[in-house]
N, C-alpha and C. Protein backbone atom coordinates (compact mmCIF):
# COMPACT_ATOMS: atom_id res chain seq x y z
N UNK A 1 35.84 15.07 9.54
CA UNK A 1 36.22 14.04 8.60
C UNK A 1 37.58 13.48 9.01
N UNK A 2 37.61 12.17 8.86
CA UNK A 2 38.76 11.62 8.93
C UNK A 2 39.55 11.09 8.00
N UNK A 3 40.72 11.47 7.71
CA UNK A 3 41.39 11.33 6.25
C UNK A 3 42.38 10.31 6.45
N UNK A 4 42.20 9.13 5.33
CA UNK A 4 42.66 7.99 5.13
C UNK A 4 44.08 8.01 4.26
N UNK A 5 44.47 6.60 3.85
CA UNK A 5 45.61 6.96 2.58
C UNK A 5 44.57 7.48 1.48
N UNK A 6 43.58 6.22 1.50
CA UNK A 6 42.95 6.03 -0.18
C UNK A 6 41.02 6.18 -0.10
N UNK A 7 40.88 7.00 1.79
CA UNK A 7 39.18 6.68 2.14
C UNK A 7 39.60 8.01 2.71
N UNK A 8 38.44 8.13 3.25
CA UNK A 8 38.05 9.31 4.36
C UNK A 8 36.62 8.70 4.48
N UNK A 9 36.24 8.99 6.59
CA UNK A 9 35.65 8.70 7.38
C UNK A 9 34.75 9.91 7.53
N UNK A 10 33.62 10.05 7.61
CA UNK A 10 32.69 11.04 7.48
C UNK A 10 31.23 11.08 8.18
N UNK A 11 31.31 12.01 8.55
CA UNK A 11 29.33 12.02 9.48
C UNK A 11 28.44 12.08 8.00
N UNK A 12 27.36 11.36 8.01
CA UNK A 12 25.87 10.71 7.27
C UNK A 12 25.26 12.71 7.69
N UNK A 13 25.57 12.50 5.42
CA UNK A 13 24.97 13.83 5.19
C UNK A 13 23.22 13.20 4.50
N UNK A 14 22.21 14.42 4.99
CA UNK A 14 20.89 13.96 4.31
C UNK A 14 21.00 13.45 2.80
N UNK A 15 22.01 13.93 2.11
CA UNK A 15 21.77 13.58 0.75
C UNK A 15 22.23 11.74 0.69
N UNK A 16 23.54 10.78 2.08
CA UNK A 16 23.61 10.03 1.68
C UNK A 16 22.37 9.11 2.32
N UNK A 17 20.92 9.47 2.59
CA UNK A 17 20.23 8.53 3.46
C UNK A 17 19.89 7.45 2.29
N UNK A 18 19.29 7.88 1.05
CA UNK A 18 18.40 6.78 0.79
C UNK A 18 19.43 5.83 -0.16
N UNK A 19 20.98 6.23 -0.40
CA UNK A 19 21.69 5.46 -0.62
C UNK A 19 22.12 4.53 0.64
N UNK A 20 22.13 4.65 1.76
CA UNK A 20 22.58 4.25 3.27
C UNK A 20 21.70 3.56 3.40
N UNK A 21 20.39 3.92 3.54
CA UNK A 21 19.14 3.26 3.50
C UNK A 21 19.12 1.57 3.00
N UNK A 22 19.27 2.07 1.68
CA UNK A 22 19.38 0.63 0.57
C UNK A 22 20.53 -0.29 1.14
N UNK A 23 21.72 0.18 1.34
CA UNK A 23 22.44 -0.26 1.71
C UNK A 23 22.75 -1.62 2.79
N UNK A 24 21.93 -0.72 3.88
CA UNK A 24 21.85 -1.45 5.32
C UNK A 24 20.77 -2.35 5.49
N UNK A 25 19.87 -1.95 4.20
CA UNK A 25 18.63 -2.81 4.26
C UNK A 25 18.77 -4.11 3.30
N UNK A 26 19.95 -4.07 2.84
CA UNK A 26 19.94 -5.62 1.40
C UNK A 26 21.11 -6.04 2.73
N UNK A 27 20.42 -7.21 2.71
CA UNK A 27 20.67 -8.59 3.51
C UNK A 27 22.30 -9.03 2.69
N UNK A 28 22.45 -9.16 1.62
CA UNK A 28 23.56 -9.40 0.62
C UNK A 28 24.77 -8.46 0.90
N UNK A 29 24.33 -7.59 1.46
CA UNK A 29 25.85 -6.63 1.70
C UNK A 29 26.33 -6.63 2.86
N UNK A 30 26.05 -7.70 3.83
CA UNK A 30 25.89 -7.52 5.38
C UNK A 30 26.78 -9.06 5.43
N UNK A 31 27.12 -9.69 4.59
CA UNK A 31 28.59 -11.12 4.55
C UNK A 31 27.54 -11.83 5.90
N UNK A 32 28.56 -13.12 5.77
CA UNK A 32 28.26 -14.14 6.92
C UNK A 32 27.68 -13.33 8.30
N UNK A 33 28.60 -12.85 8.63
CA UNK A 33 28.90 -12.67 9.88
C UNK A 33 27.92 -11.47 10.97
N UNK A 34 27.93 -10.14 10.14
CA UNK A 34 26.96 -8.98 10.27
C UNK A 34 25.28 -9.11 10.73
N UNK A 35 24.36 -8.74 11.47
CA UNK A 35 23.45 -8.87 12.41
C UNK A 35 22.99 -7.99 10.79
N UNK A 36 21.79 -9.72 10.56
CA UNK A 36 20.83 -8.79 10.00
C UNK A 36 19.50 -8.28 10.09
N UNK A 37 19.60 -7.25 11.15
CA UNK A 37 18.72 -6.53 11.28
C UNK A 37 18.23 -5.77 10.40
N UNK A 38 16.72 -5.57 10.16
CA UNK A 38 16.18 -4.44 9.30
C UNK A 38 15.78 -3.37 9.83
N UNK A 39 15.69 -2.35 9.24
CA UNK A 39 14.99 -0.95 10.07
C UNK A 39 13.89 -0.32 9.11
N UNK A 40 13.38 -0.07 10.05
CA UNK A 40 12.14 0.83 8.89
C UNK A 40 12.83 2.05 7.94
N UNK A 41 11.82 2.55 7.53
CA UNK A 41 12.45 3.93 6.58
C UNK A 41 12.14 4.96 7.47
N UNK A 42 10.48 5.04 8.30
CA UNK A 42 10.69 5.78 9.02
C UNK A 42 11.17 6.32 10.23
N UNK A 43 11.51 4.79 10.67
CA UNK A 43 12.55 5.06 12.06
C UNK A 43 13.71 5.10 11.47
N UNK A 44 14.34 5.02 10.65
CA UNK A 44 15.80 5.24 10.07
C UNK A 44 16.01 7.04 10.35
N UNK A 45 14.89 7.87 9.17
CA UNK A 45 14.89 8.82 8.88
C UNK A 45 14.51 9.41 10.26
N UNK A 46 13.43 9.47 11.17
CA UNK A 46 13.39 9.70 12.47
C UNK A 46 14.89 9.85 13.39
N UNK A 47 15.66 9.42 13.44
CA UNK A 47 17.13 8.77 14.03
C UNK A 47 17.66 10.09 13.50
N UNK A 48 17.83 10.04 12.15
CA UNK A 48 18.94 11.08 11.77
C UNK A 48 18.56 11.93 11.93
N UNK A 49 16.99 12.41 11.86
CA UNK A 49 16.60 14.13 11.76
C UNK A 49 17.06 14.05 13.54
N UNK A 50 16.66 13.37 14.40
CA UNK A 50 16.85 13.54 15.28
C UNK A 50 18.34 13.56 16.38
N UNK A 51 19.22 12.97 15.61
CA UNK A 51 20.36 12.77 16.06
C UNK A 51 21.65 12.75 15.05
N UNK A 52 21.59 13.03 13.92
CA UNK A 52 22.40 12.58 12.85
C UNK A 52 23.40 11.42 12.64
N UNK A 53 22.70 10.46 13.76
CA UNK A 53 23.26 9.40 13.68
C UNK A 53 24.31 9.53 14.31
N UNK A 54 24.75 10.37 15.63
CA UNK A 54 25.86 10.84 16.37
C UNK A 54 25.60 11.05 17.65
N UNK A 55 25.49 10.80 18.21
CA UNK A 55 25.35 10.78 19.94
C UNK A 55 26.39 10.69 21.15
N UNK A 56 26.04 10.75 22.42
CA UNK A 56 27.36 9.82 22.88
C UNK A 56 27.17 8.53 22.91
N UNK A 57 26.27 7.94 23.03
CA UNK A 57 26.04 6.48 23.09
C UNK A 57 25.87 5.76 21.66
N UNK A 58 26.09 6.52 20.71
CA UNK A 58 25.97 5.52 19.60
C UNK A 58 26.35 6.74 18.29
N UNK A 59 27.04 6.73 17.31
CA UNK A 59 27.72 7.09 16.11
C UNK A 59 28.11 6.46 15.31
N UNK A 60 27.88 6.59 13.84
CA UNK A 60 28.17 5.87 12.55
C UNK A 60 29.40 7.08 11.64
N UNK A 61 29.93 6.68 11.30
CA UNK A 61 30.98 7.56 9.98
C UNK A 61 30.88 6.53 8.88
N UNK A 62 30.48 6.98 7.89
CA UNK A 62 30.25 6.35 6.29
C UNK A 62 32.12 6.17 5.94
N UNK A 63 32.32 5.26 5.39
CA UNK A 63 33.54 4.69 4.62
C UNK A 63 33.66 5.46 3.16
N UNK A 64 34.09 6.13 2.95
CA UNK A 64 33.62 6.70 1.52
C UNK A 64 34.96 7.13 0.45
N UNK A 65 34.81 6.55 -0.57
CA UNK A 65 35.81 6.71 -1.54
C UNK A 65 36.44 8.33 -1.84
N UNK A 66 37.14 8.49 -2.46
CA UNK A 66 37.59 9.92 -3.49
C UNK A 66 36.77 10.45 -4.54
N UNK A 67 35.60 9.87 -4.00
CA UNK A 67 34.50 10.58 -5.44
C UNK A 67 33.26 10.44 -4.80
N UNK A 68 33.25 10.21 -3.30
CA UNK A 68 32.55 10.14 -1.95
C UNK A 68 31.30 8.68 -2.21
N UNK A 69 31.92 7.96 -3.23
CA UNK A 69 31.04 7.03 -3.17
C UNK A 69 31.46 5.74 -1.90
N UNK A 70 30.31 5.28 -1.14
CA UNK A 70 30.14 4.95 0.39
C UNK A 70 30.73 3.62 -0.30
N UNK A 71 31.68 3.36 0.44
CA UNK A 71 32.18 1.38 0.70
C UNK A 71 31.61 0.55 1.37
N UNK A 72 31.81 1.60 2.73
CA UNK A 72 31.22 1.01 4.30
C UNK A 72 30.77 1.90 5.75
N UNK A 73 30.92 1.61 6.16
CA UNK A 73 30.71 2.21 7.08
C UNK A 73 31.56 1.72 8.88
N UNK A 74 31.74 2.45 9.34
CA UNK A 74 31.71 1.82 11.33
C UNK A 74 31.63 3.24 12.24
N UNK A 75 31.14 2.22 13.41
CA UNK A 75 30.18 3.07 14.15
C UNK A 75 30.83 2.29 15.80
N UNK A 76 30.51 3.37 16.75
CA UNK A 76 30.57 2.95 18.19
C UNK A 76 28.52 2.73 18.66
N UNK A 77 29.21 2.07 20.23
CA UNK A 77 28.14 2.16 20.53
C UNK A 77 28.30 1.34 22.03
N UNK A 78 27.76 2.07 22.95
CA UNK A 78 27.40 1.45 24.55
C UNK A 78 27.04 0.65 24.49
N UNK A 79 27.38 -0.49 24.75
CA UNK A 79 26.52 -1.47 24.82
C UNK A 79 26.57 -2.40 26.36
N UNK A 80 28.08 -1.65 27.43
CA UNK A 80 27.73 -2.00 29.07
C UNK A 80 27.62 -0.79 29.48
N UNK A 81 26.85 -0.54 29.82
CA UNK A 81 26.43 1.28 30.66
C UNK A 81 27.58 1.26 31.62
N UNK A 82 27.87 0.29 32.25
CA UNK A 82 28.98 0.79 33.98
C UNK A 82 30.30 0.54 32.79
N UNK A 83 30.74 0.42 31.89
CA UNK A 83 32.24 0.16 31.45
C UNK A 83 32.74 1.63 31.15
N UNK A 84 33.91 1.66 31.54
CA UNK A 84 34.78 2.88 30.64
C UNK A 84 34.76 2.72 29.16
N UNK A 85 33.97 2.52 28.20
CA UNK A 85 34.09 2.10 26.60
C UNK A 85 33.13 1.82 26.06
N UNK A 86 33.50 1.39 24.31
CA UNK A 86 32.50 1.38 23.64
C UNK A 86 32.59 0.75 23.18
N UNK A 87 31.91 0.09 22.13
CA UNK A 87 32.06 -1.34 21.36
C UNK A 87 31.93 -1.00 20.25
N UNK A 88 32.48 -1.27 19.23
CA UNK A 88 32.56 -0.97 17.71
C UNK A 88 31.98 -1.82 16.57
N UNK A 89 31.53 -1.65 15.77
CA UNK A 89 31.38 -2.37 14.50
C UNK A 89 31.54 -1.55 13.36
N UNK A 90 31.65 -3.01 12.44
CA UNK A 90 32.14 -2.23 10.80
C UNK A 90 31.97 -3.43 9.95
N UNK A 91 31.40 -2.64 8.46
CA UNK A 91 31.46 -3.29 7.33
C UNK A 91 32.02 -2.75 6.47
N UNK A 92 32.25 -3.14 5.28
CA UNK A 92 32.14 -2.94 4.16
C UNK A 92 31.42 -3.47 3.56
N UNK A 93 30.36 -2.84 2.27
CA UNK A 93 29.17 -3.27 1.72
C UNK A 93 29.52 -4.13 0.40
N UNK A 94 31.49 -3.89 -0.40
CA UNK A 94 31.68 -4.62 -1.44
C UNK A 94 33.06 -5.38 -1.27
N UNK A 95 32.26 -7.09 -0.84
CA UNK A 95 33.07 -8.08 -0.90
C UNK A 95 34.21 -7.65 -2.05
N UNK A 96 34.43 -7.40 -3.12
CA UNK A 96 35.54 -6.94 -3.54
C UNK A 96 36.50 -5.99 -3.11
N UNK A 97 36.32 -4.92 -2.31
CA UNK A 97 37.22 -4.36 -1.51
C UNK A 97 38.13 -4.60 -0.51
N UNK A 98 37.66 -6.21 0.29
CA UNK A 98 37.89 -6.86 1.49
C UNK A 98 39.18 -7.40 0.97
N UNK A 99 39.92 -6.88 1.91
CA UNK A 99 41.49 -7.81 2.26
C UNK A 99 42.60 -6.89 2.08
N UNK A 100 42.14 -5.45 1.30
CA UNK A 100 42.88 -4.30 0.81
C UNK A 100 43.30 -3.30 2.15
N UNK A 101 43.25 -3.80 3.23
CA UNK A 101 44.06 -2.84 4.36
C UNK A 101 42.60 -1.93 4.95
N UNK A 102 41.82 -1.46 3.74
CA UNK A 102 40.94 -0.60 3.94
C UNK A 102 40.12 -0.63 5.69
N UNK A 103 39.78 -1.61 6.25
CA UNK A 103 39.33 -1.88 7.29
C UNK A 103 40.28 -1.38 8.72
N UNK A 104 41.65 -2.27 8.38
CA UNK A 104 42.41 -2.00 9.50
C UNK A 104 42.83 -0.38 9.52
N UNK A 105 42.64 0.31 8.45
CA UNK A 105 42.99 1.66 8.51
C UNK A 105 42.05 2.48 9.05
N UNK A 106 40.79 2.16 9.09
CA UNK A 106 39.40 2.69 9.38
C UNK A 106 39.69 2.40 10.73
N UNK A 107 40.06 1.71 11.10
CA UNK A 107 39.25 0.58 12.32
C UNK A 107 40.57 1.43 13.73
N UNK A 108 41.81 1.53 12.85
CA UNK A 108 43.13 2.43 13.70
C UNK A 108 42.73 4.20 14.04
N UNK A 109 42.15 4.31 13.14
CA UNK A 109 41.47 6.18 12.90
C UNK A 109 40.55 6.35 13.78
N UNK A 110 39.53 5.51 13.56
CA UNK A 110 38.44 5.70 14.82
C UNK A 110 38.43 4.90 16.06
N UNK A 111 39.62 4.41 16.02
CA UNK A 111 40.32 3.93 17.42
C UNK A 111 40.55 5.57 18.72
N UNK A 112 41.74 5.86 17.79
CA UNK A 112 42.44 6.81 17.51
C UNK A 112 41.54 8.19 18.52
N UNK A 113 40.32 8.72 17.44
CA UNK A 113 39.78 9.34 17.67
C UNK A 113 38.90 9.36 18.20
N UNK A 114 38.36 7.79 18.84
CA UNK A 114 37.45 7.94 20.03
C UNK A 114 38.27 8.52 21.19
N UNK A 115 39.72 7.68 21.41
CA UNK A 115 39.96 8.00 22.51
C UNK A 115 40.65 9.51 22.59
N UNK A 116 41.03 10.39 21.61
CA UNK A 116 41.23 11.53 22.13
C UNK A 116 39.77 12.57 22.33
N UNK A 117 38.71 12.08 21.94
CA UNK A 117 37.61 12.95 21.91
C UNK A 117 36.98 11.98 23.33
N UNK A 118 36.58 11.03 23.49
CA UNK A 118 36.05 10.70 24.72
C UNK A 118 36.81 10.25 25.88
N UNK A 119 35.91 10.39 27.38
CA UNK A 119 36.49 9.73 28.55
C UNK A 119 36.30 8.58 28.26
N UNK A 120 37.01 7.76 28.32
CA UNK A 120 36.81 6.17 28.03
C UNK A 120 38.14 5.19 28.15
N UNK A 121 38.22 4.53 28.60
CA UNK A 121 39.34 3.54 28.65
C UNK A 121 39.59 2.55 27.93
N UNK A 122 38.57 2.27 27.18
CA UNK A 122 38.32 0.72 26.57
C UNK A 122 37.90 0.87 25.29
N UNK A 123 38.19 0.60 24.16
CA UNK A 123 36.81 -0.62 23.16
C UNK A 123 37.34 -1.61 22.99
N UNK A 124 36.11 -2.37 22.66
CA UNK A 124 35.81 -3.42 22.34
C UNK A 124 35.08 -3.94 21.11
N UNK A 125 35.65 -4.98 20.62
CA UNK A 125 35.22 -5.62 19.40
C UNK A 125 34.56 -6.78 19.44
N UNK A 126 33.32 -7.10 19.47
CA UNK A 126 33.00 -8.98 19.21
C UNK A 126 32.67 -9.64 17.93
N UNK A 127 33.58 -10.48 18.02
CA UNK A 127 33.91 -11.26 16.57
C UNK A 127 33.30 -12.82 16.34
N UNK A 128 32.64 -13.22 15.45
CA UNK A 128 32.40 -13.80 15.06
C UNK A 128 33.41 -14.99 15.14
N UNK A 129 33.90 -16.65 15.84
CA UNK A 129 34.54 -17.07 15.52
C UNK A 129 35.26 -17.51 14.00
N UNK A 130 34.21 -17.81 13.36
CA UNK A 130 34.36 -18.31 12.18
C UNK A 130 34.76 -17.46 10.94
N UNK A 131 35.08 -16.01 11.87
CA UNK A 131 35.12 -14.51 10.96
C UNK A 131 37.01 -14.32 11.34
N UNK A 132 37.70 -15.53 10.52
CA UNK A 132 39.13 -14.76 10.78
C UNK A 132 39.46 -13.76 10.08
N UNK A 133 38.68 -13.03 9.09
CA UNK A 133 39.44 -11.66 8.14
C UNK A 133 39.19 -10.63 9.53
N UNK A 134 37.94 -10.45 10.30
CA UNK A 134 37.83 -9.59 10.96
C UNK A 134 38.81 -9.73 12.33
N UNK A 135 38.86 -11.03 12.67
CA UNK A 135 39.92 -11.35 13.98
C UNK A 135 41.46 -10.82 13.87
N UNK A 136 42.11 -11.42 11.81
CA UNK A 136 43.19 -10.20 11.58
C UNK A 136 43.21 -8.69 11.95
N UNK A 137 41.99 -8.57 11.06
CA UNK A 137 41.97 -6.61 11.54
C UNK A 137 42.38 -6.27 12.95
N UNK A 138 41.43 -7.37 13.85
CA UNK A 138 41.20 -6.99 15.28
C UNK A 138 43.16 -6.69 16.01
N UNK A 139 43.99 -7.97 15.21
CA UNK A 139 44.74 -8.09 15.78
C UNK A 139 45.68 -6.99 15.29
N UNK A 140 45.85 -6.57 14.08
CA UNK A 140 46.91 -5.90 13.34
C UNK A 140 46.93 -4.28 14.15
N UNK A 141 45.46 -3.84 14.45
CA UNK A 141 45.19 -2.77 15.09
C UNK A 141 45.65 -2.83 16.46
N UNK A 142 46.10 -4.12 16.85
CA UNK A 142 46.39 -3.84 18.52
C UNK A 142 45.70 -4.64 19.49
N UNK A 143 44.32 -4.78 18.97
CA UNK A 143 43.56 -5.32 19.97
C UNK A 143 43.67 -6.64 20.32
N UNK A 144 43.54 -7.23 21.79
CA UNK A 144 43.88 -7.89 22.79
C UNK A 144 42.99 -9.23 22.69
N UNK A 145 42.87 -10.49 22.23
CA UNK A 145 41.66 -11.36 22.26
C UNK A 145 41.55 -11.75 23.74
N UNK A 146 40.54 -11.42 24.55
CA UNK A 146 39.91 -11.49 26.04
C UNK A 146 39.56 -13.09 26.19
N UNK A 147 38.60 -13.24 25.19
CA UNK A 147 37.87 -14.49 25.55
C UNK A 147 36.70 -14.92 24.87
N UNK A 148 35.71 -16.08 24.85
CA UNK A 148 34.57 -16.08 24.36
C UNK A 148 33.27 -15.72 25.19
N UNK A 149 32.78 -15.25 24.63
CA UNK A 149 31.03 -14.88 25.07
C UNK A 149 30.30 -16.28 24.54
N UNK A 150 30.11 -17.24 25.50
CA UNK A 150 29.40 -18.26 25.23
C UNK A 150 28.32 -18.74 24.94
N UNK A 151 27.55 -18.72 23.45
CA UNK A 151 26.36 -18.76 23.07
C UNK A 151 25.52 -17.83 23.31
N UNK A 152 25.84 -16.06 23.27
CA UNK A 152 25.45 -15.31 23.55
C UNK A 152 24.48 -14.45 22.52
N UNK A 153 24.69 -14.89 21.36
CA UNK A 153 24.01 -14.33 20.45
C UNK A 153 23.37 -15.26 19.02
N UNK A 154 22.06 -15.12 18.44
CA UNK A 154 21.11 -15.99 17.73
C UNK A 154 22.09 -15.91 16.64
N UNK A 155 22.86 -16.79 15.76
CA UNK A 155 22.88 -16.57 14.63
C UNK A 155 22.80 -17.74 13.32
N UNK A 156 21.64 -17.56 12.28
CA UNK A 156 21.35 -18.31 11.94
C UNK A 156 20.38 -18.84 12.42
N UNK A 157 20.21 -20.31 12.99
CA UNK A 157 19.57 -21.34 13.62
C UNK A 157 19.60 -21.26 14.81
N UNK A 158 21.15 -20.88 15.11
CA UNK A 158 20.97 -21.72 16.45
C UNK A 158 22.05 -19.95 17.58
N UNK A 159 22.38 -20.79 18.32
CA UNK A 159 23.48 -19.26 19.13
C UNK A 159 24.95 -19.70 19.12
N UNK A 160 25.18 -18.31 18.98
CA UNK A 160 26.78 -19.02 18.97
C UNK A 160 27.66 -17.66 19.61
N UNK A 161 28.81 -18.66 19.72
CA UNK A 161 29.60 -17.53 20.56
C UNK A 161 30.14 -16.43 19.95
N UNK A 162 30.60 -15.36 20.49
CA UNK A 162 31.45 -14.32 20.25
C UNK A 162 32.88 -14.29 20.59
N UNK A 163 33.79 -14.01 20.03
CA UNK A 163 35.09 -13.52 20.86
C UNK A 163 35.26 -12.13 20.83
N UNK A 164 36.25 -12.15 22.31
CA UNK A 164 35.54 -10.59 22.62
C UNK A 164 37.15 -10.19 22.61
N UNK A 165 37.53 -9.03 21.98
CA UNK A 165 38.85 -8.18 21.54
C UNK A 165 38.84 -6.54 22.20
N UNK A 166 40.27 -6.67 22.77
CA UNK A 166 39.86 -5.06 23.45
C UNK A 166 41.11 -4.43 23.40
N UNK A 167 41.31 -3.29 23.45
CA UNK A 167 41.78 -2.43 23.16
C UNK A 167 41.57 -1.27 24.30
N UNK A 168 43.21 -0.75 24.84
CA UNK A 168 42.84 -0.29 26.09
C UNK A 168 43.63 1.59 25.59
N UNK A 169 43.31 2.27 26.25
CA UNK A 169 43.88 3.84 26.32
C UNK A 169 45.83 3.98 26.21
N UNK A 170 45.86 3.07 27.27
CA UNK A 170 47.59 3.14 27.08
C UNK A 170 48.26 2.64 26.17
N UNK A 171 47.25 1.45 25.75
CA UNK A 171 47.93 0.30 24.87
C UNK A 171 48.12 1.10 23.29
N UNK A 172 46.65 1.64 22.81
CA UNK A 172 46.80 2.60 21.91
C UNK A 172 47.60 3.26 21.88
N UNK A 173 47.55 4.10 22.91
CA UNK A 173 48.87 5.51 22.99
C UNK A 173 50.39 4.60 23.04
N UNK A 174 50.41 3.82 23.34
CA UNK A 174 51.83 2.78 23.44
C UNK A 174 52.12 2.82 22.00
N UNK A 175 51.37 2.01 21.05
CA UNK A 175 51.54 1.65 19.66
C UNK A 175 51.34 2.09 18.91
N UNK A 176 50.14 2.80 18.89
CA UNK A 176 49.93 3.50 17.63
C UNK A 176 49.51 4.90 17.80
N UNK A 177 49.55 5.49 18.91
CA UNK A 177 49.20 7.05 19.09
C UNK A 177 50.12 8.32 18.57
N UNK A 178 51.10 7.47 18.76
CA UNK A 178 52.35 8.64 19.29
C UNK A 178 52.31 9.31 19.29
N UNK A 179 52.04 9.59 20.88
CA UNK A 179 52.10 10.34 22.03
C UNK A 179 50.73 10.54 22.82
């Protein structure tokens, strides 16, 4: 567990699936910006019996209040096999929570603790242009804006770009590790 001022970061216990479940599956809690993908129930539940949703190539930690009720969630995940790194995402499921620090504190912790638990040099974030609350986070935490990914991904109608934010081993340990 990872302990916040006012959250703690946590591995997906069986009891939170079919709240997680609901969660990831209402289109409404997933804002502008978030890939809405659906998943079955039984490949959801398949995943966790099989992996608890923790791997090296891919991990989720639930966002969860002082009375362990879930906010949000973020998770890594491979997404260039030859890179030193991982690429991150994160929500929060209640537009009323957004703007309260809660993110950039999440987002510094499991910075943090990827890189003392893995070999890795890098993450990376891709942001939505039109998503400046998440481009703040990106920046307040450290991370570096690279560039755009040009019409790389469907969203909506049509494709649109990404900007891509990174965050390197030294740079962390520079600013916000200490040591």
């Amino acid at each position: 567990m990872l302990k916040a001022s006012s959250f703690s970061m946590r591995l997906i216990r069986e009891k939170d699936l079919d709240r997680l479940f609901a969660l990831l599956n209402d289109v409404s809690n997933k804002g502008p910006y978030y890939p809405v993908d659906l998943v079955s129930e039984p490949d959801f539940l398949r995943k966790f019996q099989e992996t608890g949703f923790w791997t090296d190539e891919f991990g989720r930690l639930l966002i969860v209040d002082d009375t362990d009720n879930i906010l949000g969630g973020i998770h890594y995940f491979m997404a260039t096999p030859y890179y030193s790194g991982l690429e991150i995402g994160y929500l929060l499921f209640d537009s009323a929570i957004q703007g309260r620090g809660i993110m950039t504190e999440a987002l510094t912790l499991f910075s943090g603790y990827l890189f003392r638990t893995r070999e890795i040099n890098r993450l990376e974030l891709k942001i939505h242009p039109d998503n400046s609350p998440s481009m703040r986070v990106a920046e307040k935490v450290g991370f570096t804006f690279e560039g755009v990914a040009r019409q790389c991904v469907r969203f909506k109608e049509a494709f649109a770009d990404l900007h891509i934010y990174s965050l390197l081993r030294k740079e962390y340990y520079q600013t916000l590790g200490n040591g």
